[in-house]
N, C-alpha and C. Protein backbone atom coordinates (compact mmCIF):
# COMPACT_ATOMS: atom_id res chain seq x y z
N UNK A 1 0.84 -1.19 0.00
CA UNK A 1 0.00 0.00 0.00
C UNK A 1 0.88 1.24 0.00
N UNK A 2 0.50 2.41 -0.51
CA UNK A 2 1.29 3.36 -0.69
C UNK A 2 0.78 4.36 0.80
N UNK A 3 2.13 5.06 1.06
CA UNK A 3 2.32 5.73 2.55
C UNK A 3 0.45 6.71 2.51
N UNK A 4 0.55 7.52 1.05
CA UNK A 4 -0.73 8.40 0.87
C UNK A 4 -1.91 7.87 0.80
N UNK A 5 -2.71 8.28 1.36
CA UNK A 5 -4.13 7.67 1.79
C UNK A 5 -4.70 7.74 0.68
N UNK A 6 -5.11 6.73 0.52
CA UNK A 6 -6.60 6.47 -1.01
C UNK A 6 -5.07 6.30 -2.17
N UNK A 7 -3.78 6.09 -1.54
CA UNK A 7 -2.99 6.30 -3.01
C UNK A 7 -2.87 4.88 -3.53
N UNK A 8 -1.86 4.90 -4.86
CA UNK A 8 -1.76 3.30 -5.71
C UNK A 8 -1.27 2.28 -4.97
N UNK A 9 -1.32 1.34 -5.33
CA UNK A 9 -0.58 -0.02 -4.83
C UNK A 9 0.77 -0.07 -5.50
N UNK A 10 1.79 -0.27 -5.12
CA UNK A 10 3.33 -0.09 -5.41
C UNK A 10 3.53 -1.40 -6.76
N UNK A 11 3.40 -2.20 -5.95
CA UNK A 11 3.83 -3.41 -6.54
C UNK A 11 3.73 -3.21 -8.37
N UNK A 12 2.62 -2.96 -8.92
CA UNK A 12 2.70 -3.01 -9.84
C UNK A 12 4.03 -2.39 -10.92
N UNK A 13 4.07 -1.06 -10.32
CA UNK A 13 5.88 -0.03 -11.05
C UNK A 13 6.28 -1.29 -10.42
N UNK A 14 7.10 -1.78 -9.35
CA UNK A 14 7.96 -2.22 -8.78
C UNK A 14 8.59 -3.65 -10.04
N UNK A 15 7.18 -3.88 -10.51
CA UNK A 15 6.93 -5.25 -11.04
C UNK A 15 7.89 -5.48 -12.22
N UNK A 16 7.52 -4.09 -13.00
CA UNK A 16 8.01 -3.07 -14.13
C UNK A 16 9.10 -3.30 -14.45
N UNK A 17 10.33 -3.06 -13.27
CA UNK A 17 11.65 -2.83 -13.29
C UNK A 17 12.01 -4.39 -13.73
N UNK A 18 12.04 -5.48 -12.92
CA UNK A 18 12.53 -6.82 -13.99
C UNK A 18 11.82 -6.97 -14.71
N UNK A 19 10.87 -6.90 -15.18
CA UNK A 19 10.41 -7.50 -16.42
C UNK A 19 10.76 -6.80 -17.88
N UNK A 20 11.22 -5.84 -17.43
CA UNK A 20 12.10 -4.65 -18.34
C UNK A 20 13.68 -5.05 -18.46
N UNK A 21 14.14 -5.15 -17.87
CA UNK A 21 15.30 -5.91 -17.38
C UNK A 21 15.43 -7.12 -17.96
N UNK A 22 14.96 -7.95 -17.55
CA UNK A 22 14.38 -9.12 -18.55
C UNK A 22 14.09 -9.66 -20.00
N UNK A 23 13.25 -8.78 -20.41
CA UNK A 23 13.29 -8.02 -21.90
C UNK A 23 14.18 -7.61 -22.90
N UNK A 24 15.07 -6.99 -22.12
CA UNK A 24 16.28 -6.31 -22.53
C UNK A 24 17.16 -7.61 -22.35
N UNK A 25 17.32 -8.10 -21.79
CA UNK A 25 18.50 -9.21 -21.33
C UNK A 25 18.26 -9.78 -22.73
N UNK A 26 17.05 -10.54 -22.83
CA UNK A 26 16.74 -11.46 -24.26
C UNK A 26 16.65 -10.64 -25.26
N UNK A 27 16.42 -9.37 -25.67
CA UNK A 27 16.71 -8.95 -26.29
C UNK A 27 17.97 -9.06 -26.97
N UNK A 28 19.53 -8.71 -25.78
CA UNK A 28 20.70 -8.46 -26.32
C UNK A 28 20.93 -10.31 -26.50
N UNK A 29 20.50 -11.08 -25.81
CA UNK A 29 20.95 -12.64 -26.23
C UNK A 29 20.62 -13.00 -27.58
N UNK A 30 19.67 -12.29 -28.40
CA UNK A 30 19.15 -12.89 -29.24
C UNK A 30 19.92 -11.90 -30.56
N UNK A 31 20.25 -10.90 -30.16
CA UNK A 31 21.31 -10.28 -30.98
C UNK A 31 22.30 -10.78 -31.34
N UNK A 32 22.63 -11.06 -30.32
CA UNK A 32 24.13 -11.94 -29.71
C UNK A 32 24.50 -12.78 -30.70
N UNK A 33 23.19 -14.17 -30.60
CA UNK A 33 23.22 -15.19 -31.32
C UNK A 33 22.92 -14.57 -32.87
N UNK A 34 22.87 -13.81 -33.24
CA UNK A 34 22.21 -13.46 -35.18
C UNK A 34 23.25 -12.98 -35.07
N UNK A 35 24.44 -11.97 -34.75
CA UNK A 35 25.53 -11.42 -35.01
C UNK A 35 26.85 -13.09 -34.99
N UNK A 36 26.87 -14.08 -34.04
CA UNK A 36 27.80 -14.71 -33.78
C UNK A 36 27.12 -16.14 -34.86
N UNK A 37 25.41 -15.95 -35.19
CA UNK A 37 25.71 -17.00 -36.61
C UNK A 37 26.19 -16.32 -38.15
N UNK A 38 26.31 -14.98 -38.14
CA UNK A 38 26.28 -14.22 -39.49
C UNK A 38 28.21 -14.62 -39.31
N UNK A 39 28.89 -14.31 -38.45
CA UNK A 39 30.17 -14.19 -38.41
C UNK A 39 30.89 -15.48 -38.30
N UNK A 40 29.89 -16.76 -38.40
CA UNK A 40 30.22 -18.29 -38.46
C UNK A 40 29.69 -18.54 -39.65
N UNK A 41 29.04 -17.64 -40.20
CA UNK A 41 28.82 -18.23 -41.90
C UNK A 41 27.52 -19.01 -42.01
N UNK A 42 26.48 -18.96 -40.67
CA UNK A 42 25.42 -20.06 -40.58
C UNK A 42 24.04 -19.25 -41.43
N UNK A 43 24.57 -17.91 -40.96
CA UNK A 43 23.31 -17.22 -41.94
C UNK A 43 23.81 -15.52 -42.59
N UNK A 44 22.94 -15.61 -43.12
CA UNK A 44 22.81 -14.26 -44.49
C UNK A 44 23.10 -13.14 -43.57
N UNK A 45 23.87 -11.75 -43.90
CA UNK A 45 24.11 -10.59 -43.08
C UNK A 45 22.46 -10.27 -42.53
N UNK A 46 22.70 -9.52 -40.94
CA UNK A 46 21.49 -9.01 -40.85
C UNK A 46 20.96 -7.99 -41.62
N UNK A 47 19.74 -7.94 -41.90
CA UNK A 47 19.26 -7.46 -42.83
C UNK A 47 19.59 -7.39 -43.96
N UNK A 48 19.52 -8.38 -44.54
CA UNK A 48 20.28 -8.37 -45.97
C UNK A 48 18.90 -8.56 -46.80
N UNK A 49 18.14 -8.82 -46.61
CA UNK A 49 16.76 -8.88 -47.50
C UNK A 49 15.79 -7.26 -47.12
N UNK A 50 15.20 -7.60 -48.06
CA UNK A 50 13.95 -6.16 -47.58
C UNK A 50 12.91 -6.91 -46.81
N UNK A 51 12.63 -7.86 -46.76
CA UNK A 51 11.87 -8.68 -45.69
C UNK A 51 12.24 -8.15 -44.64
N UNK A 52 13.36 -8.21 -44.16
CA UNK A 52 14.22 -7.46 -42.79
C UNK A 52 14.06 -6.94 -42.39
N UNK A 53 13.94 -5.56 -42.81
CA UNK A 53 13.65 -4.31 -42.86
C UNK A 53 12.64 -3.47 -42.08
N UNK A 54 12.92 -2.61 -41.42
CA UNK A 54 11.86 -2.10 -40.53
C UNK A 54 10.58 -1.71 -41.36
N UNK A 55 9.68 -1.28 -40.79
CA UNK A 55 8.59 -0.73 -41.82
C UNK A 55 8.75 1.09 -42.31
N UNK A 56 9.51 1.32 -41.25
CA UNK A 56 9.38 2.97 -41.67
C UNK A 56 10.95 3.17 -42.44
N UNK A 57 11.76 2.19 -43.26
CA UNK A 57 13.08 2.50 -44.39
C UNK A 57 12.31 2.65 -45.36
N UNK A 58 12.70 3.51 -45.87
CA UNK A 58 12.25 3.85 -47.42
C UNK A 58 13.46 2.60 -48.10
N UNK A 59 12.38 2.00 -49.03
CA UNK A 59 12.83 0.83 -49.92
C UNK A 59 12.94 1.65 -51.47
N UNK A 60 14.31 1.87 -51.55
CA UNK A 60 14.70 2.28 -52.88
C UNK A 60 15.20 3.86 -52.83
N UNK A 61 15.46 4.12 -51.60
CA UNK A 61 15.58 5.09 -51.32
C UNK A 61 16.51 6.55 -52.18
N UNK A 62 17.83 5.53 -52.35
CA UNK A 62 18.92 5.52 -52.95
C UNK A 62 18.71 6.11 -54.39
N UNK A 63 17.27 5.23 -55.32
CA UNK A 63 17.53 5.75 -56.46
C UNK A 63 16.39 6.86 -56.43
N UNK A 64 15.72 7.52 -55.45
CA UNK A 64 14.71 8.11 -56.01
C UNK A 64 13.39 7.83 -55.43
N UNK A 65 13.15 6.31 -55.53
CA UNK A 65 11.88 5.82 -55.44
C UNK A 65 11.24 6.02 -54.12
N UNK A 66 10.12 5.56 -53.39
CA UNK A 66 9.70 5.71 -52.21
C UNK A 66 8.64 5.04 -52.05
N UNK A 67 8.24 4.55 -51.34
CA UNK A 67 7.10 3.80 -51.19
C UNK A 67 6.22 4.62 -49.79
């Protein structure tokens, strides 16, 4: 319970902090592993297709074009 009367219940922010933490951890593991199979030759550079590709790169950018 929070010290202020009628105020929030804590736990929930509190909850926040590892599961953010957490997130991020697998996040960078999973980087980890796509950078250390591209540099063993197991797969294609990252992002090397336009499949890849975020949604907001302009595809063709280079010559002009834009989508």
């Amino acid at each position: 319970m929070s010290y202020n009367a009628g105020g929030l219940i804590r736990w929930p922010v509190y909850l926040c902090i590892p599961v953010g933490f957490s997130l991020l951890t697998l996040q960078v593991l999973s980087e980890a592993i796509k950078r250390l199979a591209y540099l063993t030759g197991r797969r294609d550079a990252p992002l090397s297709s336009e499949a890849d590709l975020p949604p907001f790169v302009f595809r063709g950018a280079s010559t002009g074009e834009s989508s």
